[in-house]
Protein backbone atom coordinates (compact mmCIF):
# COMPACT_ATOMS: atom_id res chain seq x y z
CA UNK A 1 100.90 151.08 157.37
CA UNK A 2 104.38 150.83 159.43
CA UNK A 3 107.17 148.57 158.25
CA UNK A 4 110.62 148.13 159.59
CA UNK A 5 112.80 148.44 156.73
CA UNK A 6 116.70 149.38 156.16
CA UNK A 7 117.41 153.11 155.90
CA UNK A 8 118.58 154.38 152.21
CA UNK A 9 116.11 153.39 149.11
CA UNK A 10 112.79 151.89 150.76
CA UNK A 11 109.33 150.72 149.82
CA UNK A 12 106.62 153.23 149.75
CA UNK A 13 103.68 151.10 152.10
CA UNK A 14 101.92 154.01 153.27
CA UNK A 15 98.50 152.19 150.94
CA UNK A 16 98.35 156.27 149.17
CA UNK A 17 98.58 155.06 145.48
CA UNK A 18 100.31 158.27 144.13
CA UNK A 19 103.27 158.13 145.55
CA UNK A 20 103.39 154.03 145.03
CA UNK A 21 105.31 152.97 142.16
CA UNK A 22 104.50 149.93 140.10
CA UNK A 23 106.58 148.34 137.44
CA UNK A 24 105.31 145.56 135.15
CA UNK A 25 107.49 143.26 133.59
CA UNK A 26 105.84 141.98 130.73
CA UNK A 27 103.69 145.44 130.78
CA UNK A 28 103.52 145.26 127.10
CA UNK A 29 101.84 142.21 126.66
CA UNK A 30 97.46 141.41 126.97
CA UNK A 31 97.41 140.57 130.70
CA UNK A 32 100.34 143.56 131.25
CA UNK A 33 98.53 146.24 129.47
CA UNK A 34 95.24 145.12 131.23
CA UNK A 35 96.36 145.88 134.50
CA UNK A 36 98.62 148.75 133.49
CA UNK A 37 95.50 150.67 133.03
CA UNK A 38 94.10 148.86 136.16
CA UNK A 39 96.70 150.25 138.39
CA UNK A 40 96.38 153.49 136.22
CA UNK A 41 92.81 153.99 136.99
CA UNK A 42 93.28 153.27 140.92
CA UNK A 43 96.14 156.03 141.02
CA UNK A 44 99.39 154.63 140.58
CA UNK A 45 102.47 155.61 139.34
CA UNK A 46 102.71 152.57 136.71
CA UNK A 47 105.89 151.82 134.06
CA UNK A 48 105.79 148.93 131.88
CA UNK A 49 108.91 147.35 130.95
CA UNK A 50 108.59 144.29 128.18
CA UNK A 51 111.35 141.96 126.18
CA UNK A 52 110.79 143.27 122.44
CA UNK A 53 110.86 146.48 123.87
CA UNK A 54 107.83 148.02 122.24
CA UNK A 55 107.69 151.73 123.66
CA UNK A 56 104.60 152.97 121.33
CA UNK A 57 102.39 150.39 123.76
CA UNK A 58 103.50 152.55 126.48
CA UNK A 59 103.21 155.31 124.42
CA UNK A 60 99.74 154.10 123.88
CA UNK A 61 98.57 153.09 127.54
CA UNK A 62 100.49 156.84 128.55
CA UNK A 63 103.15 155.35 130.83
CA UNK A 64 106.77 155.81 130.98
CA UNK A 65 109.27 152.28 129.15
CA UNK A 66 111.83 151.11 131.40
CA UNK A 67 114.70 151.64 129.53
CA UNK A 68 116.78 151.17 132.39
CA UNK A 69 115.82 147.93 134.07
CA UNK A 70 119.28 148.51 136.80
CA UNK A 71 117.02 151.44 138.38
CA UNK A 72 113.49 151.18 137.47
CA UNK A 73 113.47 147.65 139.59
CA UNK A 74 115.05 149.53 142.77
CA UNK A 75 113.03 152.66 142.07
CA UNK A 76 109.80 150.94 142.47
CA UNK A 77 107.24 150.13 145.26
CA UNK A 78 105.63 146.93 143.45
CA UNK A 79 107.20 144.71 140.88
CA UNK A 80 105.06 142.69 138.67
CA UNK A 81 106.16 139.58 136.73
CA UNK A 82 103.56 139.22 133.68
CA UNK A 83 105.21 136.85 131.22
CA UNK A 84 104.82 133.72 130.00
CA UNK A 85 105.31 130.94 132.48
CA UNK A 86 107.86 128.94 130.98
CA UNK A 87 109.99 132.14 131.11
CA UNK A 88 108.52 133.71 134.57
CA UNK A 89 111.00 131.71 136.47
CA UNK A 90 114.22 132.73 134.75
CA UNK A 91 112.35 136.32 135.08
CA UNK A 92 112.01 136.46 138.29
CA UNK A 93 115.57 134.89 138.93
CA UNK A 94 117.44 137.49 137.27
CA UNK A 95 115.44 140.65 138.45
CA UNK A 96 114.29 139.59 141.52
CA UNK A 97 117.53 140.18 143.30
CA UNK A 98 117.63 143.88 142.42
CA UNK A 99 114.41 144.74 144.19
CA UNK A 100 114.25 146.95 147.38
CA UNK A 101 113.77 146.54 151.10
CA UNK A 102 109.90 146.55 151.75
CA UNK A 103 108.60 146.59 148.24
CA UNK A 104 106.52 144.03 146.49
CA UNK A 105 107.25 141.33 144.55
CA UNK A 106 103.96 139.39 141.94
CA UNK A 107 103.32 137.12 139.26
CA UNK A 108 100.73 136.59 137.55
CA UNK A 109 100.99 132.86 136.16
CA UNK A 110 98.81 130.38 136.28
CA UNK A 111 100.62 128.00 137.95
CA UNK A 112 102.03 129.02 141.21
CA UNK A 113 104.24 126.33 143.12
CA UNK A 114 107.22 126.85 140.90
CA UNK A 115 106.94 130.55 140.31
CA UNK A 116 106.43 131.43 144.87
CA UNK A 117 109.38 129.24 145.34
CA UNK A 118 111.42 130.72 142.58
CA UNK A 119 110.44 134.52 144.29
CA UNK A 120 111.49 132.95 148.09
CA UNK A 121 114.69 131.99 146.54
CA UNK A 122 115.60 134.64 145.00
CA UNK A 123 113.70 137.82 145.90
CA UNK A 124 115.99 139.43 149.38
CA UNK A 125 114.71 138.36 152.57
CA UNK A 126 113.19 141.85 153.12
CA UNK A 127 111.24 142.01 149.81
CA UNK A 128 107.76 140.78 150.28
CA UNK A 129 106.43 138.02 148.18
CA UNK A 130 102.57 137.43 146.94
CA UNK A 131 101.60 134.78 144.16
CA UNK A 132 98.44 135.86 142.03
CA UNK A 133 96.58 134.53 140.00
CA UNK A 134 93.91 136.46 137.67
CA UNK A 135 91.06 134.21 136.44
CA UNK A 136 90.12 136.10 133.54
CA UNK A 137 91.51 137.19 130.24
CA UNK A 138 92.35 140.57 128.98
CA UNK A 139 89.14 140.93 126.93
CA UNK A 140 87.01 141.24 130.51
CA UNK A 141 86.63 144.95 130.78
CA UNK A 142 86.54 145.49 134.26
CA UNK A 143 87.76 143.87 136.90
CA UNK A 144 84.35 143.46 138.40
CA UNK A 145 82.76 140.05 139.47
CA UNK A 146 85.94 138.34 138.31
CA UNK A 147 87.76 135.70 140.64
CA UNK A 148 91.46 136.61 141.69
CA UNK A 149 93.38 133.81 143.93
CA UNK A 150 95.84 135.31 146.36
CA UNK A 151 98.84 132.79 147.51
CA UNK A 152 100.43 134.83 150.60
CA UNK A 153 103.96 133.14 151.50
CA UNK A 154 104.09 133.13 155.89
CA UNK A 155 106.51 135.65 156.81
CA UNK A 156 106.88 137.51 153.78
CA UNK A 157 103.52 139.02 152.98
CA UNK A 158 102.02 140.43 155.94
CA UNK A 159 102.42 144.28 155.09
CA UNK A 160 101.55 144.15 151.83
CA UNK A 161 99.01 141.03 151.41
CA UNK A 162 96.14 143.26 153.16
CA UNK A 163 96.72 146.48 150.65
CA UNK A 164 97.03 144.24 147.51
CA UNK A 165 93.98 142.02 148.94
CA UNK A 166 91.73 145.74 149.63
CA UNK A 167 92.63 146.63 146.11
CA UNK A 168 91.61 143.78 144.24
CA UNK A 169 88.07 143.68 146.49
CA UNK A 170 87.15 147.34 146.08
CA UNK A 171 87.34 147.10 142.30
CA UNK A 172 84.65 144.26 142.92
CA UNK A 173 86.85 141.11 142.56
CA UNK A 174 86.46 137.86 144.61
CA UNK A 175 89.64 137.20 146.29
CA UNK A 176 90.02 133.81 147.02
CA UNK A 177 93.25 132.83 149.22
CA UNK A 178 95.13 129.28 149.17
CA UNK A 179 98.26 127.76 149.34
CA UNK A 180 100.58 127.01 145.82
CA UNK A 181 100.20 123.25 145.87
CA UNK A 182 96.02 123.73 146.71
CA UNK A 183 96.00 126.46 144.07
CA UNK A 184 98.05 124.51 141.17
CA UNK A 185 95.67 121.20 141.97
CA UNK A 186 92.27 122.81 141.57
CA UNK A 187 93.28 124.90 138.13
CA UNK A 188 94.98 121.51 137.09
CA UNK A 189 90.90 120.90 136.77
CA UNK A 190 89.53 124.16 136.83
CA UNK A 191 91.33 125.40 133.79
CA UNK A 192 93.58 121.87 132.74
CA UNK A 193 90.14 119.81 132.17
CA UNK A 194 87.72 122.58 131.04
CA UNK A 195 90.46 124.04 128.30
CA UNK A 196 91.44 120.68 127.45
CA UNK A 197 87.86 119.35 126.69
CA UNK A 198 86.88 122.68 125.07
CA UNK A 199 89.95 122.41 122.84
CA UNK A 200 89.32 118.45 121.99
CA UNK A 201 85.60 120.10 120.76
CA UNK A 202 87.63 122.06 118.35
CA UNK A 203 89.83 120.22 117.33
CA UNK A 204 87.64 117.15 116.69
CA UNK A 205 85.14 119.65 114.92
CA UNK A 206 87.91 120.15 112.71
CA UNK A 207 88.73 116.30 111.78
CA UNK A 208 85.28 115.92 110.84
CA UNK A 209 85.61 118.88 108.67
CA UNK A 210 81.95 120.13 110.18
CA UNK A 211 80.31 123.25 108.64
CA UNK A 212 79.77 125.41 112.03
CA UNK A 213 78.36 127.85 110.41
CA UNK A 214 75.36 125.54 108.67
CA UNK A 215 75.16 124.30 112.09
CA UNK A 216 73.89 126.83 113.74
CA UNK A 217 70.73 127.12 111.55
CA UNK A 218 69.75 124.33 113.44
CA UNK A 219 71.22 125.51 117.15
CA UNK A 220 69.79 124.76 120.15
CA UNK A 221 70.43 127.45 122.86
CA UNK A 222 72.84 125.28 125.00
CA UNK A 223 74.77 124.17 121.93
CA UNK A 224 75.21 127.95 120.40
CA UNK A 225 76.33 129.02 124.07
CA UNK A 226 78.91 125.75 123.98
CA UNK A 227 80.28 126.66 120.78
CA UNK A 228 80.75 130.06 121.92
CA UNK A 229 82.87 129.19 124.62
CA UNK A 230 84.56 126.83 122.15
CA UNK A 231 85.29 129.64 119.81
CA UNK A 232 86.14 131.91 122.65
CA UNK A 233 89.14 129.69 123.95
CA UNK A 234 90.10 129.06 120.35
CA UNK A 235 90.26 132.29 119.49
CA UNK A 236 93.19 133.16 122.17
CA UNK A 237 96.66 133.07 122.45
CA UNK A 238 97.31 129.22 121.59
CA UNK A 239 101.09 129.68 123.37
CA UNK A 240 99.44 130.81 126.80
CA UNK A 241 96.75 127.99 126.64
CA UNK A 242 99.71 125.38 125.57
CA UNK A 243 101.83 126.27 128.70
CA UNK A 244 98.66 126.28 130.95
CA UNK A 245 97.97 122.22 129.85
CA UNK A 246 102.50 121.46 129.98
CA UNK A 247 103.77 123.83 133.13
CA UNK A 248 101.36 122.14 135.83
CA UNK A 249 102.23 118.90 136.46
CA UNK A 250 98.89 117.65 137.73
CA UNK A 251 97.17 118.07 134.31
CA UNK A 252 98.84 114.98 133.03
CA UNK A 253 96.73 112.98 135.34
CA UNK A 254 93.35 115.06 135.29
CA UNK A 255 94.24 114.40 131.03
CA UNK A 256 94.63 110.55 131.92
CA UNK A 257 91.08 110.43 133.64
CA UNK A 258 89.46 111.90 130.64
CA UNK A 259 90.43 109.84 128.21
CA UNK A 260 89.68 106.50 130.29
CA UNK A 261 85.44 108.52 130.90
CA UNK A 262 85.76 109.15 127.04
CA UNK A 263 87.00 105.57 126.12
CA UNK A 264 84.57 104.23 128.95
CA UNK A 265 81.26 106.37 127.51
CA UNK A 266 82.25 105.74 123.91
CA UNK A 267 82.29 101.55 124.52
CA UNK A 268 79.30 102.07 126.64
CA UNK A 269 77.75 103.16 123.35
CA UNK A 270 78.62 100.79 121.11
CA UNK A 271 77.51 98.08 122.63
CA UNK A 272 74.40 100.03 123.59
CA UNK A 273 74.69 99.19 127.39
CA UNK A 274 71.61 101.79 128.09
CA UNK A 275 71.92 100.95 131.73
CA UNK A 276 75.82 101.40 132.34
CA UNK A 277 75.25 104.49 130.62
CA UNK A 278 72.50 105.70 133.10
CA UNK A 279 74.38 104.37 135.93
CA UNK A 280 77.12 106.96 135.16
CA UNK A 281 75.58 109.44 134.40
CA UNK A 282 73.30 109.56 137.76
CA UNK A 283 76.95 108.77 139.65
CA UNK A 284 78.25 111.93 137.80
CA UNK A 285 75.20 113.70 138.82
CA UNK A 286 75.43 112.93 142.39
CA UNK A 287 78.80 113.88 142.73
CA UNK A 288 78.23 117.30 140.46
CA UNK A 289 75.71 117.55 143.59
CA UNK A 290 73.48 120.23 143.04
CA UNK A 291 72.03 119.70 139.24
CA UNK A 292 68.86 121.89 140.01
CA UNK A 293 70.79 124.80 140.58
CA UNK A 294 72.91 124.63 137.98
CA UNK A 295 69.73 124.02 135.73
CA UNK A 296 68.38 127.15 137.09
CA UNK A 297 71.47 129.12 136.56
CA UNK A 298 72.07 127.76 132.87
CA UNK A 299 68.59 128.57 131.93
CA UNK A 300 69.00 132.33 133.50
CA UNK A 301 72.02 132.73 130.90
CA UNK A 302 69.79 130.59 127.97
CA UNK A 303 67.01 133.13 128.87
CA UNK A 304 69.06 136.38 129.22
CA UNK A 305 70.67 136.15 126.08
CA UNK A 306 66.60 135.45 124.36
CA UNK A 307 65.52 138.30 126.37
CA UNK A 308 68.71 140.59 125.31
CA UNK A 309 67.76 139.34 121.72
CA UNK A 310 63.50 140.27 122.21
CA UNK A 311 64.13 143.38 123.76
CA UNK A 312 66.62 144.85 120.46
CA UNK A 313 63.77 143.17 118.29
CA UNK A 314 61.31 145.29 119.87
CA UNK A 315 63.99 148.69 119.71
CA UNK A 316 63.52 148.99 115.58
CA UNK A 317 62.80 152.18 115.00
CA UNK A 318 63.67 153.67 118.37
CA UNK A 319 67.24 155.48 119.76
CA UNK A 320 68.98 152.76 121.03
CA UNK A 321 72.87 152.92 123.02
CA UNK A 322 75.29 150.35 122.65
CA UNK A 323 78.28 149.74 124.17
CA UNK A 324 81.45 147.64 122.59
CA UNK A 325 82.15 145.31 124.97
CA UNK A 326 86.62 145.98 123.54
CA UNK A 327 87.04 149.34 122.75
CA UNK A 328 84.40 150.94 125.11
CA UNK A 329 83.03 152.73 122.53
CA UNK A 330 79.49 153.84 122.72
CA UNK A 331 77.21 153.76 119.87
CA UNK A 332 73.35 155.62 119.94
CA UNK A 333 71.25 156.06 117.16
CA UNK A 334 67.84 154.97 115.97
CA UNK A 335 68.07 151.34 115.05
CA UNK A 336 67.27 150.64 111.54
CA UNK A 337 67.66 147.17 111.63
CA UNK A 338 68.34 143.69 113.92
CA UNK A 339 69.54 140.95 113.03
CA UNK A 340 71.07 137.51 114.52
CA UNK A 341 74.81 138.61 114.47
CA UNK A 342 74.24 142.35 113.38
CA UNK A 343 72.49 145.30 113.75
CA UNK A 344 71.99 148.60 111.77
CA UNK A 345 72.54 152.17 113.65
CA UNK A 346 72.04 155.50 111.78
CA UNK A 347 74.06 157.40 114.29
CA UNK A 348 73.11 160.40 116.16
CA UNK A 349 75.24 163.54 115.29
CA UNK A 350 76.78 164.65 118.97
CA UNK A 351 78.86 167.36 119.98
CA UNK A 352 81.58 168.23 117.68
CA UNK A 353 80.50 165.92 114.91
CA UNK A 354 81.35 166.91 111.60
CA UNK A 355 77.83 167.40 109.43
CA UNK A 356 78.97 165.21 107.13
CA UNK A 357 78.58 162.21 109.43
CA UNK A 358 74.68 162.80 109.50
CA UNK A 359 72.79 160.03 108.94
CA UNK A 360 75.59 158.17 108.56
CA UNK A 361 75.04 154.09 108.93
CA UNK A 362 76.98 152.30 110.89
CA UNK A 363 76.45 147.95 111.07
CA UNK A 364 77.53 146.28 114.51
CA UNK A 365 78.64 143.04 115.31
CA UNK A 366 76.30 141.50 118.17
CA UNK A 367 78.66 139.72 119.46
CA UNK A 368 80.47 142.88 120.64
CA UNK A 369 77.71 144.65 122.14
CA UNK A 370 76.23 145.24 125.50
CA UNK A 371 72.77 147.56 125.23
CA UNK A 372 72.46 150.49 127.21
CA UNK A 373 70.04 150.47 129.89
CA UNK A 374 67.09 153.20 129.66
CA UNK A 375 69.49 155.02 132.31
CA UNK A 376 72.30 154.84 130.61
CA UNK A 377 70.87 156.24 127.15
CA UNK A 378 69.74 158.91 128.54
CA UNK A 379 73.04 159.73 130.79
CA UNK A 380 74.80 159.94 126.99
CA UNK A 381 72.01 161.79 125.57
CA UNK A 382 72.41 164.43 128.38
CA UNK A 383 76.28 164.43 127.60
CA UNK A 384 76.52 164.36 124.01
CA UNK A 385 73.86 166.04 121.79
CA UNK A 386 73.39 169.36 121.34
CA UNK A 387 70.03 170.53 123.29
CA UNK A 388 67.47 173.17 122.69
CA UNK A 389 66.64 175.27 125.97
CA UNK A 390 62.83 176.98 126.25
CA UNK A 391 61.53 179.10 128.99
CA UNK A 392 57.87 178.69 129.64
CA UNK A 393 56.30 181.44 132.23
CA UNK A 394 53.02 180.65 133.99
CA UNK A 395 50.68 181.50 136.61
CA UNK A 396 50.52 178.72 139.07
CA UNK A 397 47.00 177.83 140.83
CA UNK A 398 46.24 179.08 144.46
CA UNK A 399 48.44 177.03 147.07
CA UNK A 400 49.75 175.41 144.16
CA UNK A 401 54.14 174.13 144.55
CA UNK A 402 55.94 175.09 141.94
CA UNK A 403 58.39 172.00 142.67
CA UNK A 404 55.33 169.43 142.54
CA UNK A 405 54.53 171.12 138.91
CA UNK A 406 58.27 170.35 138.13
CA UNK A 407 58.54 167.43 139.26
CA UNK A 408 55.38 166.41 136.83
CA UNK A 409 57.23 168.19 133.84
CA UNK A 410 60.58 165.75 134.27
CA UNK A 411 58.25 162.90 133.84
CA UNK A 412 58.80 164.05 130.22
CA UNK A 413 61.41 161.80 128.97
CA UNK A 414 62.31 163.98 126.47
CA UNK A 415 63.44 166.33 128.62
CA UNK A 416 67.48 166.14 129.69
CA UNK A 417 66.28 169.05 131.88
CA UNK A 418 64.25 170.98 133.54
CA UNK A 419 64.62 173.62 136.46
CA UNK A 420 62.72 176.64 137.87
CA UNK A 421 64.70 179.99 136.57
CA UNK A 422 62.26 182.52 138.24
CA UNK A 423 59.69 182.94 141.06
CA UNK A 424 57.60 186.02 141.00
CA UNK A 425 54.38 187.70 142.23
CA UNK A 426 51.95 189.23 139.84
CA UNK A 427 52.69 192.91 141.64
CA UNK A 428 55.71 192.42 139.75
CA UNK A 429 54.75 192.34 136.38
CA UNK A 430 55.67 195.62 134.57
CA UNK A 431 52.10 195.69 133.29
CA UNK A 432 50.41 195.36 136.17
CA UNK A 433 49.05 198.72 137.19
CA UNK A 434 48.17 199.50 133.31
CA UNK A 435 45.29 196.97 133.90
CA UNK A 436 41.89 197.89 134.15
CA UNK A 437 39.49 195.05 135.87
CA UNK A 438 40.20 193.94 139.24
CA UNK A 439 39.09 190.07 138.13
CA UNK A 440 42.83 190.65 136.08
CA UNK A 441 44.42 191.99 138.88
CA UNK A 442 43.88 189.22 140.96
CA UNK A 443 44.33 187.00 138.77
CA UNK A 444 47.64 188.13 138.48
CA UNK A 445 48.60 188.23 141.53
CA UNK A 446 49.03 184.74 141.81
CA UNK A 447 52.66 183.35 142.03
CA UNK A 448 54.43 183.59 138.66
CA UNK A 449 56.85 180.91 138.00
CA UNK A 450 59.38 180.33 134.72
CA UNK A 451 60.11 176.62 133.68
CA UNK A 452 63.20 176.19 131.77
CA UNK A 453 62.94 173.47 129.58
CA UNK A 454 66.05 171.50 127.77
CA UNK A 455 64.81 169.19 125.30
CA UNK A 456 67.26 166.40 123.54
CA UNK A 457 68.80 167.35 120.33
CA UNK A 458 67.28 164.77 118.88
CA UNK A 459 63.96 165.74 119.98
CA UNK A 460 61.70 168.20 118.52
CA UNK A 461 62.30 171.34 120.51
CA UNK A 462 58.89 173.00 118.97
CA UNK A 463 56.45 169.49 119.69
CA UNK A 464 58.03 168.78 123.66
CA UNK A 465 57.53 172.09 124.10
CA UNK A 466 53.46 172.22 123.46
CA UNK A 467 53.58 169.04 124.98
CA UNK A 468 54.93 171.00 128.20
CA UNK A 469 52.86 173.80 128.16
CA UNK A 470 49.79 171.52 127.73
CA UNK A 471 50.43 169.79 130.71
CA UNK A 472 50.80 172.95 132.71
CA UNK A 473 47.44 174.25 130.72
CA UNK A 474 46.33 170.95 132.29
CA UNK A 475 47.36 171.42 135.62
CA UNK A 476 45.85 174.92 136.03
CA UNK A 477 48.28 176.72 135.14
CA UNK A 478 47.82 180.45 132.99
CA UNK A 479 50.33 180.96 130.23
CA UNK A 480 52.23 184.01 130.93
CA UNK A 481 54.49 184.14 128.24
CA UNK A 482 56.77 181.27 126.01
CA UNK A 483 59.96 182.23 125.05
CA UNK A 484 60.26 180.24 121.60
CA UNK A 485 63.49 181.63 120.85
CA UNK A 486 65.45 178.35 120.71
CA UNK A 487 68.47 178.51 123.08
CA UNK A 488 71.79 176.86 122.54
């Protein structure tokens, strides 16, 4: 990618990540150190920069602390404002001006009409400006699936709209693009209303002084999944979620039309005006528009989390993976017990573990846990244990292929491997002229072949292996010798 920029200290455009230098102010913080590791993982050169100047989070996410604000701003490609947003404004007002011809600058509030006009006014006319928007939180792990809102300014995002754009999509986000005032209108209900009622739940919950946690012996599935969403904006950073319902001035009146449908319903019901009642709901309901699919999509998530549920029921007693949703952490061992919010692991000893973690029972938080596909277990398995390795040599049948005999050996599953070490013709065989009958000779002299076999360390190496040769016995196959030296 070209751009016509002022000779001297320029912006690095040409979209190769490595030599592209990102600085994000606010770096230290949840949203900063999410997509330091973001722009980490996609190859670029990333320094994090934050007001309480805490260098062991740098330290931490292995990234260099702008001590030097006065050159790290003209030393870098693409300048990220991540700070609160009744601060990003005076942020961007005193650093802006320092930036580069042709680099970047981006914030990351969730309001945008104040924060693009505070970058046109005071970012230089060749800096490029580009509002974003993230909608998700710094607990999503991955960038995947997630929604992020682009707000490109005319004339002063076309070079670097379509690199930051390609980025965001080939991670596997939905890019949405809109203008500030369309953008700051929709959240005002998107997040304003939805945060706002969720919070009400909570806080209302709390003036009733209701036992939550008796209540959910008698949970239905939609109300469990509510107060889980409850919980989960409750449970956040109340300062964020405080400036998200005061910085946009549209959620004053989205706030104003709630109250009047809560007054409204409420008086509905106490005078028991079953009718009126109906009559808005069904008006609600044809404006929502399509109820059926949203039936159909609520029961999906009812009936995933049941299925989730029945399916780690049904895994007592068996190696199970699990991965923590936060730290990434994966956790595999034979699951001793399952329960509504917890589960029991006695942990398989992999590589490098000490012997004194053996057997060593671990409880897990549901909550925190995604379970590893059949694939994925067995991708970890292959990685992490310590395997036994077993040659098996046999005399395949006539016109027999010794790839079609493999092939039925990997349908072992535990097996992390298996692979054909040696080919050979009986003629070969050391002891072949010693014997005597020709039925022997020509016996031998079909095609010898030598399966390696490397069975799961926490398999029994001695009981795949008959199971192994068996199958070969099975598939007409002569035992020519076993190697039952265990390998490692």
């Amino acid at each position: 990618m070209s751009v016509n920029m002022k000779p001297g200290n320029q912006a690095n455009t040409d979209q190769n990540p490595e030599k592209t230098k990102v600085l994000i102010l606010g770096g230290t913080g949840e949203m900063g150190q999410w997509f330091t590791r973001f722009f980490k993982e996609k190859g670029y050169e990333v320094t994090v920069w934050g007001k309480g100047g805490k260098t062991e989070i740098a330290k931490k996410l292995e990234v260099p602390f702008a001590l030097n604000l006065e050159e790290a701003i003209p030393g870098s490609d693409i300048v990220i404002v991540s700070v609160p947003i009744n601060v990003t404004e005076e942020t961007i007002a005193e650093f802006a001006p320092k930036m580069k011809a042709g680099s970047l600058l981006m914030d990351f509030t969730s309001i945008k009409v104040k924060p693009v006009e505070a970058m046109k006014k005071f970012a230089p006319s060749d800096v490029e400006i580009l509002g974003t928007h993230p909608m998700f939180g710094p607990t999503i792990p991955t960038i995947r699936g997630q929604t992020v809102i682009l707000v490109p300014v005319k004339g002063r995002s076309e070079k670097w709209f379509p690199v930051i754009r390609e980025l965001f999509e080939e991670g596997g986000a939905h890019v949405e693009i809109t203008t500030a005032d369309e953008h700051d209108r929709l959240v005002s209900v998107v997040q304003g209303l939805t945060h706002f009622a969720y919070i009400t739940i909570g806080t209302t919950i709390d003036r009733l002084d209701f036992d939550i946690k008796k209540s959910r012996k008698f949970v239905s599935p939609v109300y469990a999944i509510m107060l889980d969403f409850v919980g989960r904006i409750l449970g956040q950073n109340p300062y964020l979620y405080a400036l998200i319902q005061m910085e946009n001035p549209g959620v004053l009146e989205v706030h104003d039309a709630f109250i009047r449908e809560c007054e409204e319903l409420s008086r509905l019901v106490r005078a028991h005006d079953e009718e009126s009642f109906v009559k808005k709901m069904k008006s609600a309901a044809r404006k929502y528009g399509d109820t059926a699919h949203a039936l159909r999509k609520s029961d999906k998530l009812i009936n995933s989390r049941i299925t989730e549920y029945e399916t780690i029921l049904n895994s007592v007693g068996k190696v199970c993976g699990f991965s923590h949703f936060y730290s990434g952490k994966i956790h595999v061992g034979t699951l001793e017990k399952a329960g509504p919010d917890e589960i029991v692991l006695t942990k398989l000893v992999s590589k490098g573990t000490s012997p004194h973690i053996k057997n060593k029972f671990v409880k897990l938080k549901l909550e925190n846990l995604r379970m590893l596909s059949e694939s994925e277990l067995w991708e970890w398995r292959k990685e992490n244990l310590e395997h036994s390795t077993r040659d098996i040599s046999v005399l395949i049948p006539d016109g027999a292929d010794p790839a079609v005999i493999l092939n039925a050996i990997n349908t072992n599953k535990q097996l992390a491997a298996c692979e054909i070490s040696d080919i050979y013709k009986g003629e070969d065989y050391k002891e072949f002229n010693r014997i005597e009958t020709e039925k022997e000779k020509e016996e031998l002299k079909r095609l010898g072949v030598t399966y390696r076999i490397t069975v799961f360390g926490d398999c029994d190496a001695n009981s795949v292996e008959y199971d192994v040769t068996s199958l070969l016995c099975g598939l007409g196959c002569r035992i020519r010798e076993k190697n039952l030296k265990q390998k490692r």
